[in-house]
PDB file of N, CA and C in Angstrom:
ATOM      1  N   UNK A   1     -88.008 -59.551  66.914  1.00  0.00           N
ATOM      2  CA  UNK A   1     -86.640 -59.777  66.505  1.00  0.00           C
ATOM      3  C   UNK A   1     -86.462 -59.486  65.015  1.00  0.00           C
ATOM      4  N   UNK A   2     -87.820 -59.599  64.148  1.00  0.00           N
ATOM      5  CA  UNK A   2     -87.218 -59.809  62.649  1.00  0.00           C
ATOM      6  C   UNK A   2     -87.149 -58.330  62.289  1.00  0.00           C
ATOM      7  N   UNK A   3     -87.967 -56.958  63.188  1.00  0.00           N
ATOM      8  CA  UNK A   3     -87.527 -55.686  62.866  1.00  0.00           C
ATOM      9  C   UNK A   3     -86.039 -54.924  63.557  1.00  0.00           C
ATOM     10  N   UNK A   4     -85.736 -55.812  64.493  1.00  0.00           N
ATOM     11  CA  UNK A   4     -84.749 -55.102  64.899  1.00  0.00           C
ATOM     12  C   UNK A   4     -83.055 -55.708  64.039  1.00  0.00           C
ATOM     13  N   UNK A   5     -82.359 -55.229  63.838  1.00  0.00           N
ATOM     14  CA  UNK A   5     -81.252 -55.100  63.283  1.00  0.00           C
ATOM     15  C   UNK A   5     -80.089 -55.142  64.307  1.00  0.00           C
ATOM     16  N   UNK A   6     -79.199 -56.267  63.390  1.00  0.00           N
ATOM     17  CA  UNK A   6     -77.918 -55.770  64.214  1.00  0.00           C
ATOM     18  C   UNK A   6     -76.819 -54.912  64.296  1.00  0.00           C
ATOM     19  N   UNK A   7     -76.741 -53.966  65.190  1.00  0.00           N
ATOM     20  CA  UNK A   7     -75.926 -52.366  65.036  1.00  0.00           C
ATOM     21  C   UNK A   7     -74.535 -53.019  64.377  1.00  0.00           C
ATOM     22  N   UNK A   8     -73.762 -54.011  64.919  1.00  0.00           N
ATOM     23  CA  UNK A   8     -72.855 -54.230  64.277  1.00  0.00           C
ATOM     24  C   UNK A   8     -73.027 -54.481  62.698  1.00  0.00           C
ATOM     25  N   UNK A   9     -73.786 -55.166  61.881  1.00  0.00           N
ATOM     26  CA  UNK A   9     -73.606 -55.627  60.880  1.00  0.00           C
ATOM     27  C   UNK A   9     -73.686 -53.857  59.937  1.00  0.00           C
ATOM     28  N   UNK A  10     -75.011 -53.379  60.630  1.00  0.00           N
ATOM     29  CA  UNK A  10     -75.108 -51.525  60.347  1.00  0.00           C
ATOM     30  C   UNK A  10     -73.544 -51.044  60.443  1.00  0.00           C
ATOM     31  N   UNK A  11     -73.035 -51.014  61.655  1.00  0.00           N
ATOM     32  CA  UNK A  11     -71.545 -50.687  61.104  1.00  0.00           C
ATOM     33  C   UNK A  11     -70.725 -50.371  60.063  1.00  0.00           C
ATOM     34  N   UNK A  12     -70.594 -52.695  59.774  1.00  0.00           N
ATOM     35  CA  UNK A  12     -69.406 -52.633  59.191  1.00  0.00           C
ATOM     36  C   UNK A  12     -70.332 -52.187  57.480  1.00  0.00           C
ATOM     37  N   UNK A  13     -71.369 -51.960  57.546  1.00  0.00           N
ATOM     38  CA  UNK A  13     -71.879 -51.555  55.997  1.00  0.00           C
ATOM     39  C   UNK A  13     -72.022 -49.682  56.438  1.00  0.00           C
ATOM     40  N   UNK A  14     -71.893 -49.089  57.028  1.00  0.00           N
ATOM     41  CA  UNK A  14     -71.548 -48.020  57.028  1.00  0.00           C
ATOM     42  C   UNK A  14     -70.396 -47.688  56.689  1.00  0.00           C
ATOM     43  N   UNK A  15     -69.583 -48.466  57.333  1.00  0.00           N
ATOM     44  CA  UNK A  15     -67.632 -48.333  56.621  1.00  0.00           C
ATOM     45  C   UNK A  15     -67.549 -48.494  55.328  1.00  0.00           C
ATOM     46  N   UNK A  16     -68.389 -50.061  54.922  1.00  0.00           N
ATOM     47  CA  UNK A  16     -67.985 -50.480  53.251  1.00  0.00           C
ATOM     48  C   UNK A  16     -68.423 -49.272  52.948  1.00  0.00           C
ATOM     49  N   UNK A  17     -69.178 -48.428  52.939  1.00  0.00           N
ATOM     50  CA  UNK A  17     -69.697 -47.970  51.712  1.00  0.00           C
ATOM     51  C   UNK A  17     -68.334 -46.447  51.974  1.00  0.00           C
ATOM     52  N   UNK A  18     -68.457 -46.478  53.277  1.00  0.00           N
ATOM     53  CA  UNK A  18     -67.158 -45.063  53.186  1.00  0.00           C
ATOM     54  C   UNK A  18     -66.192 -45.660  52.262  1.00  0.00           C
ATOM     55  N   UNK A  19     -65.766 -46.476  52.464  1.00  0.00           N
ATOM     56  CA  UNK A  19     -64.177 -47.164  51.999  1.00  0.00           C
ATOM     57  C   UNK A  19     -64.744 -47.027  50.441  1.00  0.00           C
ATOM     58  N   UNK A  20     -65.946 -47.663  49.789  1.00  0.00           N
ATOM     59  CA  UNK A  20     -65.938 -47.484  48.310  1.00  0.00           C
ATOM     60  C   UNK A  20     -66.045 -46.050  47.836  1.00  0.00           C
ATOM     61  N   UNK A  21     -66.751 -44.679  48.906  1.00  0.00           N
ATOM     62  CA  UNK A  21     -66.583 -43.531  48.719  1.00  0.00           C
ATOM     63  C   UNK A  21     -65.080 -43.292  48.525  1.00  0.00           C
ATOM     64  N   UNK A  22     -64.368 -43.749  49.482  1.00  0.00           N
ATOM     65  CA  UNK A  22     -63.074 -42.987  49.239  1.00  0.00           C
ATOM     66  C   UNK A  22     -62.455 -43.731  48.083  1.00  0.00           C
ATOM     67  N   UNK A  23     -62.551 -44.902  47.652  1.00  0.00           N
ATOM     68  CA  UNK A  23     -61.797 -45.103  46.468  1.00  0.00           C
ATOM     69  C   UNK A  23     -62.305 -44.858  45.496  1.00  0.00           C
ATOM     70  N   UNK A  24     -63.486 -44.299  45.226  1.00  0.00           N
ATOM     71  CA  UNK A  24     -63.728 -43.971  43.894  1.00  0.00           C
ATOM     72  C   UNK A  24     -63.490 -42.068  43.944  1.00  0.00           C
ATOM     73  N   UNK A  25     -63.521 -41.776  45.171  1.00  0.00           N
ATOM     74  CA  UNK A  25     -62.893 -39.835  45.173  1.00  0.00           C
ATOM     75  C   UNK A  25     -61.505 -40.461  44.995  1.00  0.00           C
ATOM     76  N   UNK A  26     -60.271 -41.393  45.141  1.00  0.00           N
ATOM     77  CA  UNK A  26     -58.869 -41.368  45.091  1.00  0.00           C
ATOM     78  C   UNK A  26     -58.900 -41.682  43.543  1.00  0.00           C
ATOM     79  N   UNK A  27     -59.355 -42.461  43.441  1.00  0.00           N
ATOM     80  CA  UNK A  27     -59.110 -42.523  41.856  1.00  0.00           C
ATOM     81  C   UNK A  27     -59.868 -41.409  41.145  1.00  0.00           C
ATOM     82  N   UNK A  28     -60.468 -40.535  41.528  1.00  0.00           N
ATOM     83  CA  UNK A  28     -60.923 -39.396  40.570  1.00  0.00           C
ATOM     84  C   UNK A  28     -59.758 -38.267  40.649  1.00  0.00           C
ATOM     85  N   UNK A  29     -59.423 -38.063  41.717  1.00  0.00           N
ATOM     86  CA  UNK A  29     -58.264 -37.415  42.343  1.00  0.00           C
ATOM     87  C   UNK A  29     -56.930 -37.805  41.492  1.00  0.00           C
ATOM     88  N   UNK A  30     -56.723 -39.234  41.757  1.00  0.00           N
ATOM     89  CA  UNK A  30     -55.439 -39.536  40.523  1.00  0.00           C
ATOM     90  C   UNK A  30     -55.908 -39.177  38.881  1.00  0.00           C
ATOM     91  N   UNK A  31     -56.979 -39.041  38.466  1.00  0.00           N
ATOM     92  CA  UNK A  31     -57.559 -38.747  36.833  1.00  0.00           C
ATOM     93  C   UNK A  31     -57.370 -37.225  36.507  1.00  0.00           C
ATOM     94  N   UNK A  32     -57.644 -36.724  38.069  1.00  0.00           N
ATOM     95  CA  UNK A  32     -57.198 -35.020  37.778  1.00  0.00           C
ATOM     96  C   UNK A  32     -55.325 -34.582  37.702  1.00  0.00           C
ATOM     97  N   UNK A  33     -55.361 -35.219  38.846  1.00  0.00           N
ATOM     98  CA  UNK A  33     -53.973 -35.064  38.899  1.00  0.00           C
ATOM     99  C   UNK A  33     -53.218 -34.922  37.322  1.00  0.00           C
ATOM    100  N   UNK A  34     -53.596 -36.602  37.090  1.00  0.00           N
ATOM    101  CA  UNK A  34     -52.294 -36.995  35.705  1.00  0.00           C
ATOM    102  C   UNK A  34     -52.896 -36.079  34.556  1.00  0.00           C
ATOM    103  N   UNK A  35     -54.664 -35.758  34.614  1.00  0.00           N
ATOM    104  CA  UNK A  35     -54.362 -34.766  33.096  1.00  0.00           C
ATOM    105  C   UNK A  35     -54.201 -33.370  33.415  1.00  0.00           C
ATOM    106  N   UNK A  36     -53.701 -33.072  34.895  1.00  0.00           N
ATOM    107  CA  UNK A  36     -53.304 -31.415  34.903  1.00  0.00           C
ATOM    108  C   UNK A  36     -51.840 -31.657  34.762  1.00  0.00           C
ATOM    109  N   UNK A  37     -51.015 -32.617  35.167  1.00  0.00           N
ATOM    110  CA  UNK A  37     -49.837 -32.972  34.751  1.00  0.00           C
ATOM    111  C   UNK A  37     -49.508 -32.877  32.995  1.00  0.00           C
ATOM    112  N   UNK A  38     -50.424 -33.463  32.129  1.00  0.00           N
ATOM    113  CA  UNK A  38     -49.822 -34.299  31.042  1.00  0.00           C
ATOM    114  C   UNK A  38     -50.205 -32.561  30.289  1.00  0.00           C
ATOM    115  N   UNK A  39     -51.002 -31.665  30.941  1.00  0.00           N
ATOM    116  CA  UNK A  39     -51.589 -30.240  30.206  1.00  0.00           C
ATOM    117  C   UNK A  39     -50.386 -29.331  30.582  1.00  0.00           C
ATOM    118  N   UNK A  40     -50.278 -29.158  31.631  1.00  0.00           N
ATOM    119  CA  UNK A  40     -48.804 -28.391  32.176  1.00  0.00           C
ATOM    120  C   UNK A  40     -47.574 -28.422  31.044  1.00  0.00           C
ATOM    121  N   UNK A  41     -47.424 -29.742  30.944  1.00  0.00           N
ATOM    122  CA  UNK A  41     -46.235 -30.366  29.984  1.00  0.00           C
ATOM    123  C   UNK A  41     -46.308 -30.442  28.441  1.00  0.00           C
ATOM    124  N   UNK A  42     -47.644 -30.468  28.333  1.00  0.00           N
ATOM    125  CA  UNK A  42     -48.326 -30.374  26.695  1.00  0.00           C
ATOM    126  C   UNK A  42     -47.981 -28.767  26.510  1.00  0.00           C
ATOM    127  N   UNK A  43     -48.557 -27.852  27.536  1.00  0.00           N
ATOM    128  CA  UNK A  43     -48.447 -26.631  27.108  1.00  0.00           C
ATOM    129  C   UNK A  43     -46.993 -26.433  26.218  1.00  0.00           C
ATOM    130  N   UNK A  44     -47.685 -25.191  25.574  1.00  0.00           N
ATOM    131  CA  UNK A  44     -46.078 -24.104  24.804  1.00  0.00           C
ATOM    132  C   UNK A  44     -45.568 -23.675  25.683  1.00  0.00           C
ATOM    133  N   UNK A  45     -43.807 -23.659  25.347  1.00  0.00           N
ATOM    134  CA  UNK A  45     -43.410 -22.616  26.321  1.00  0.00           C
ATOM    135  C   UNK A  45     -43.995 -21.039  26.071  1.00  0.00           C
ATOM    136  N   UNK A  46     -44.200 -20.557  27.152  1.00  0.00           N
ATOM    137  CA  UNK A  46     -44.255 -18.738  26.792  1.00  0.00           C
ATOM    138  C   UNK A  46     -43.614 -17.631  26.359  1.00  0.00           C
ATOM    139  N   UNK A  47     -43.638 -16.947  25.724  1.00  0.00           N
ATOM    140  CA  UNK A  47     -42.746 -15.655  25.095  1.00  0.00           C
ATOM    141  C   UNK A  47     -41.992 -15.315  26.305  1.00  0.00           C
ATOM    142  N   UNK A  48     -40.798 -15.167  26.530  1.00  0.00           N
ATOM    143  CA  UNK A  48     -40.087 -14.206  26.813  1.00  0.00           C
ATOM    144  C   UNK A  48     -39.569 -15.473  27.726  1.00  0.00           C
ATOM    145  N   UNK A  49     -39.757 -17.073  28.205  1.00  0.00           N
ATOM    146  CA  UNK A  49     -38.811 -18.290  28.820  1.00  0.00           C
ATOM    147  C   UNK A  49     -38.015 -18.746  27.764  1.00  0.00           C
ATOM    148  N   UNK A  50     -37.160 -19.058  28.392  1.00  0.00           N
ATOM    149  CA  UNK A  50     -36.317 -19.765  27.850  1.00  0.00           C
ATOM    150  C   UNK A  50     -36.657 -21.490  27.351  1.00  0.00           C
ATOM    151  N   UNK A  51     -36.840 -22.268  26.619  1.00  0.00           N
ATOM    152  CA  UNK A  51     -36.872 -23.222  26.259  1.00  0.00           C
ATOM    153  C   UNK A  51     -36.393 -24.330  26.296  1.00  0.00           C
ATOM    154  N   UNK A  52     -35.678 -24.987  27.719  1.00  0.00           N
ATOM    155  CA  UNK A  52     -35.205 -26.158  27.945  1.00  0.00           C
ATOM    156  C   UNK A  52     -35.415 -27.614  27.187  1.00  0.00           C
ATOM    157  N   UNK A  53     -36.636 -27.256  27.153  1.00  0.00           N
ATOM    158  CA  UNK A  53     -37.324 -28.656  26.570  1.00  0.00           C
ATOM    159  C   UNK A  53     -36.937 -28.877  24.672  1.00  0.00           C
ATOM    160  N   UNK A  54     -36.664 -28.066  24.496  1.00  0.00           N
ATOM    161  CA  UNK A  54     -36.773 -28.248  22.983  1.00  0.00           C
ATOM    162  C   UNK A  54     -35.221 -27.793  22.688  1.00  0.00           C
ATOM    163  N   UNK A  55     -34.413 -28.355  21.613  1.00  0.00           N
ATOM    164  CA  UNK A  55     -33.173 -28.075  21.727  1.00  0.00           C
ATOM    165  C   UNK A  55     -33.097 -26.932  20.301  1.00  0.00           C
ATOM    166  N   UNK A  56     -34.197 -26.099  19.602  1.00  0.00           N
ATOM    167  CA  UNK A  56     -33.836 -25.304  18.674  1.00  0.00           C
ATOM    168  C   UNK A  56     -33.579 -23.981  19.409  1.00  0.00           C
ATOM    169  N   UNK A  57     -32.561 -23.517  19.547  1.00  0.00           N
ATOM    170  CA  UNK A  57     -32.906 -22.186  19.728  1.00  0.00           C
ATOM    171  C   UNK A  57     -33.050 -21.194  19.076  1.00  0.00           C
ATOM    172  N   UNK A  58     -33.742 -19.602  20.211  1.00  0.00           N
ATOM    173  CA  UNK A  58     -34.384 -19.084  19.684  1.00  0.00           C
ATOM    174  C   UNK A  58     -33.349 -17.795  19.229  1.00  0.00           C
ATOM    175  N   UNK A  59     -34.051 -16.665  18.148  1.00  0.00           N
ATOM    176  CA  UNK A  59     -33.020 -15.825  17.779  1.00  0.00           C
ATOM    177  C   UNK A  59     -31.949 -15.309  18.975  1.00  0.00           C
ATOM    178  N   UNK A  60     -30.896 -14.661  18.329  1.00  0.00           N
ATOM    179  CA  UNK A  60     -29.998 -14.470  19.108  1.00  0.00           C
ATOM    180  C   UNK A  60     -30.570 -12.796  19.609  1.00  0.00           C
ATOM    181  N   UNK A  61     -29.701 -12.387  20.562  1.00  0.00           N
ATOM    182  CA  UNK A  61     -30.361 -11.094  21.179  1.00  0.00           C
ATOM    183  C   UNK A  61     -29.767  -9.631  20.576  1.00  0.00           C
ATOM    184  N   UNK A  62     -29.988  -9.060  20.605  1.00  0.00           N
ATOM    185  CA  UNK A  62     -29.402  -7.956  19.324  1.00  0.00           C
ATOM    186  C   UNK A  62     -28.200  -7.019  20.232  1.00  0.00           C
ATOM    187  N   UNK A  63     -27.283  -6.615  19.258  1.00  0.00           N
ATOM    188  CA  UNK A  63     -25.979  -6.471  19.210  1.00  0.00           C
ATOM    189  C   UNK A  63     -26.303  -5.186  19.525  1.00  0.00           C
ATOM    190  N   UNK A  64     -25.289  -4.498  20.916  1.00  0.00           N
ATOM    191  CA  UNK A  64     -25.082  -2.617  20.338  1.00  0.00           C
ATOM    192  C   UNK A  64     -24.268  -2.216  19.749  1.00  0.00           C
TER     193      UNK A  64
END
């Protein structure tokens, strides 16, 4: 009896450890997320967009 194991208790410690797998991949997942978010938004706008975000505008477009 003292080598054999109970399949249930094997189980529910097969799950815990999934369940702490998946919350530590969800929270790595939310760490990527928010700094590809906060980089997107950090970026410059690019040559030739228009600039919503910033209220200076840019030269005016030339006259024929």
């Amino acid at each position: 009896m003292k080598g054999r194991r109970n399949p249930l208790i094997l189980v529910f410690a097969l799950v815990g450890v999934c369940v702490v797998l998946y919350g530590l991949w969800h929270l790595y997942e939310r760490q990527v997320a928010e700094e590809e978010h906060h980089q997107t938004f950090a970026a410059p706008v690019p040559s030739g967009l228009p600039n919503f975000l910033n209220t200076t505008p840019g030269a005016p477009p030339p006259q024929p």
